[in-house]
Protein backbone atom coordinates (compact mmCIF):
# COMPACT_ATOMS: atom_id res chain seq x y z
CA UNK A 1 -72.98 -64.72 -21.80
CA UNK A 2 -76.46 -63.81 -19.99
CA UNK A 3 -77.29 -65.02 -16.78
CA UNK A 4 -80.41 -66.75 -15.87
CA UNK A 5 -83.06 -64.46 -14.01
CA UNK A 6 -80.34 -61.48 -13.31
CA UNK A 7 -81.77 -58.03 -13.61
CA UNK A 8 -80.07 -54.99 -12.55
CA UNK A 9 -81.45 -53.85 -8.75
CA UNK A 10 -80.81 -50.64 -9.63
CA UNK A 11 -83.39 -50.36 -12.59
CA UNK A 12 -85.37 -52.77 -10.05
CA UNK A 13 -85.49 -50.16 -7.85
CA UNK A 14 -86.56 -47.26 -10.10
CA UNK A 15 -89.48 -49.37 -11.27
CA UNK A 16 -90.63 -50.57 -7.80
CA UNK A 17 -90.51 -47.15 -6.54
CA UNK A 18 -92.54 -45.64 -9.76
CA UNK A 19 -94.99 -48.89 -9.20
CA UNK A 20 -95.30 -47.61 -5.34
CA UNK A 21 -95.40 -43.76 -5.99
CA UNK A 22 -96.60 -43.36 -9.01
CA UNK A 23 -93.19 -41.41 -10.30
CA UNK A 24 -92.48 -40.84 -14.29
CA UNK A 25 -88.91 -41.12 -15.16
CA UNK A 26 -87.58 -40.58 -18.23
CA UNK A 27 -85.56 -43.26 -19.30
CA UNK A 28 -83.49 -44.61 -22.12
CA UNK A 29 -83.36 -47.83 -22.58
CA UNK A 30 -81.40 -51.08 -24.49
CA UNK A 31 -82.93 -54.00 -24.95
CA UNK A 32 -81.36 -56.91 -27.43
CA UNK A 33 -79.09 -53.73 -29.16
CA UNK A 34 -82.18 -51.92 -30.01
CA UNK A 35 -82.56 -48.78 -27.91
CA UNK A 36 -86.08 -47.62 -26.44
CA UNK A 37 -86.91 -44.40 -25.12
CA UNK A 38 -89.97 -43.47 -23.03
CA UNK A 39 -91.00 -42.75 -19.79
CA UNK A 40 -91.28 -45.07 -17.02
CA UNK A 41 -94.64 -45.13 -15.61
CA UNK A 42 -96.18 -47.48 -13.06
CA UNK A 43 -97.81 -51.12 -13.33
CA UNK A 44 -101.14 -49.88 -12.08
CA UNK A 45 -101.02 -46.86 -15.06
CA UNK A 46 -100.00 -49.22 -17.32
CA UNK A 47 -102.83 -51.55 -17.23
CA UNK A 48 -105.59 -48.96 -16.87
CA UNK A 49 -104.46 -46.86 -20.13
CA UNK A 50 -104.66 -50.54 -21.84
CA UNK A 51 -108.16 -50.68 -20.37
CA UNK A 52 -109.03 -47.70 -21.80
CA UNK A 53 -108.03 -48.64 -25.44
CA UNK A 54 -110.15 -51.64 -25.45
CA UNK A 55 -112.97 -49.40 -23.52
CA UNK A 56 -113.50 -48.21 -27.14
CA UNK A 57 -114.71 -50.85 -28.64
CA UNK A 58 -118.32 -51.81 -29.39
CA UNK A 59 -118.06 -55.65 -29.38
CA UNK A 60 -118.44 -57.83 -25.91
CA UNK A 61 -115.04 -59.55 -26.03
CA UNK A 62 -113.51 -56.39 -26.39
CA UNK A 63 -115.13 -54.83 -23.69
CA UNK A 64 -114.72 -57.84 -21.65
CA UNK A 65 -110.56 -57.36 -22.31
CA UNK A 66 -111.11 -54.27 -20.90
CA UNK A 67 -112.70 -54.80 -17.77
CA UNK A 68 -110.08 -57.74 -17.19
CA UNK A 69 -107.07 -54.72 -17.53
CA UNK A 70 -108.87 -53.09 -15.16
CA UNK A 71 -109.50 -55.63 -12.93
CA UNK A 72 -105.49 -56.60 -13.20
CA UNK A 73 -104.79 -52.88 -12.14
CA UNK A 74 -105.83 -53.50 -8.83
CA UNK A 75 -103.84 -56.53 -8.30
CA UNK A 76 -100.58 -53.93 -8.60
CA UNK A 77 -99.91 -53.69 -5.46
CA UNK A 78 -96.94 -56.13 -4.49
CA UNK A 79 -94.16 -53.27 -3.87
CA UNK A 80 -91.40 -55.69 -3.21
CA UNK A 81 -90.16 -57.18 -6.56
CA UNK A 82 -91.02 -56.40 -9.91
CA UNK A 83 -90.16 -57.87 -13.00
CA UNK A 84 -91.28 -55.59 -15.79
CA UNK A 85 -90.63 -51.95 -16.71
CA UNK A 86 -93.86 -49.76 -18.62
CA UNK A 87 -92.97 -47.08 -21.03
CA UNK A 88 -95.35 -44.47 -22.57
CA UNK A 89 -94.50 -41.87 -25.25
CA UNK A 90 -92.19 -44.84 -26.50
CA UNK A 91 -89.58 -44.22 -29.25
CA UNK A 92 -88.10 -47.07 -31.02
CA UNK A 93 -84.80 -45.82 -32.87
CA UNK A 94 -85.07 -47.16 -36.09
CA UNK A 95 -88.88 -47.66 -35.88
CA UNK A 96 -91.95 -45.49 -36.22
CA UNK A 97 -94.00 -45.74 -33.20
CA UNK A 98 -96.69 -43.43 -32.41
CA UNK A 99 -96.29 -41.09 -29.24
CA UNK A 100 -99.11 -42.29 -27.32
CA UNK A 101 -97.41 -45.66 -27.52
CA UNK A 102 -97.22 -47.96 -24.15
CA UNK A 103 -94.57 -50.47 -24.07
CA UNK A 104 -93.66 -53.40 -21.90
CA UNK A 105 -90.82 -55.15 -21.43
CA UNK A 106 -89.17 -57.41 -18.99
CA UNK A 107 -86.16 -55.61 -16.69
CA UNK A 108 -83.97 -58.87 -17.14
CA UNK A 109 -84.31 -58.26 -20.66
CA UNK A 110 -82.47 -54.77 -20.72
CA UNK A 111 -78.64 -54.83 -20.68
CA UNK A 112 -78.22 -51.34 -20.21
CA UNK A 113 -80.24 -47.99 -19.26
CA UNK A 114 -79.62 -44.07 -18.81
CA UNK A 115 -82.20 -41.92 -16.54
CA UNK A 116 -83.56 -39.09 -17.91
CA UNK A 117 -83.92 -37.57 -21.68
């Protein structure tokens, strides 16, 4: 049985320090049996790369999606809790995901992890 709003401090930890210091960490992760593979980078990274996607786009809501990743990227920097891990270069076993993938998911949702490759 799963607890209410009970995440593990250590993973906590990793992803407040990579949200602080801008670390990569490879991690491997599982979340609801499934296991996801990546590497952890930070809130702030996260949000611009997503930025960037929608930069590509000609339309005005598009672009405006953009700018509003952006604009949440420099709202990052609350070093004291955190409740969601980012992944890039995500693998999915069991699904085909491409490498340049970015992933987010939230830390009370993973029931178990292993650091590094």
């Amino acid at each position: 049985m799963r607890h209410e709003n009970r995440q593990d401090p250590v993973l906590e930890t990793l992803v407040i320090t990579a949200n602080h210091h801008d670390i990569k960490v490879n991690l491997l992760l599982t979340v609801n049996g499934v296991l996801v593979s990546g590497t952890m980078i930070s809130a702030k990274e996260y949000l611009m790369e997503c930025g960037k996607r929608f930069e590509k786009n000609e339309d005005d809501e598009t672009k405006l999606l953009s700018q509003k990743f952006y604009e949440a990227s420099k709202g990052t920097g609350d070093h004291k809790s955190a409740a969601y891990v980012h992944l890039k270069n995500v693998q999915i076993k069991g699904n085909q995901v491409p490498s340049s993938s970015y992933w987010r998911c939230r830390i009370d949702d993973v029931s178990g992890f292993v650091i590094g490759n």
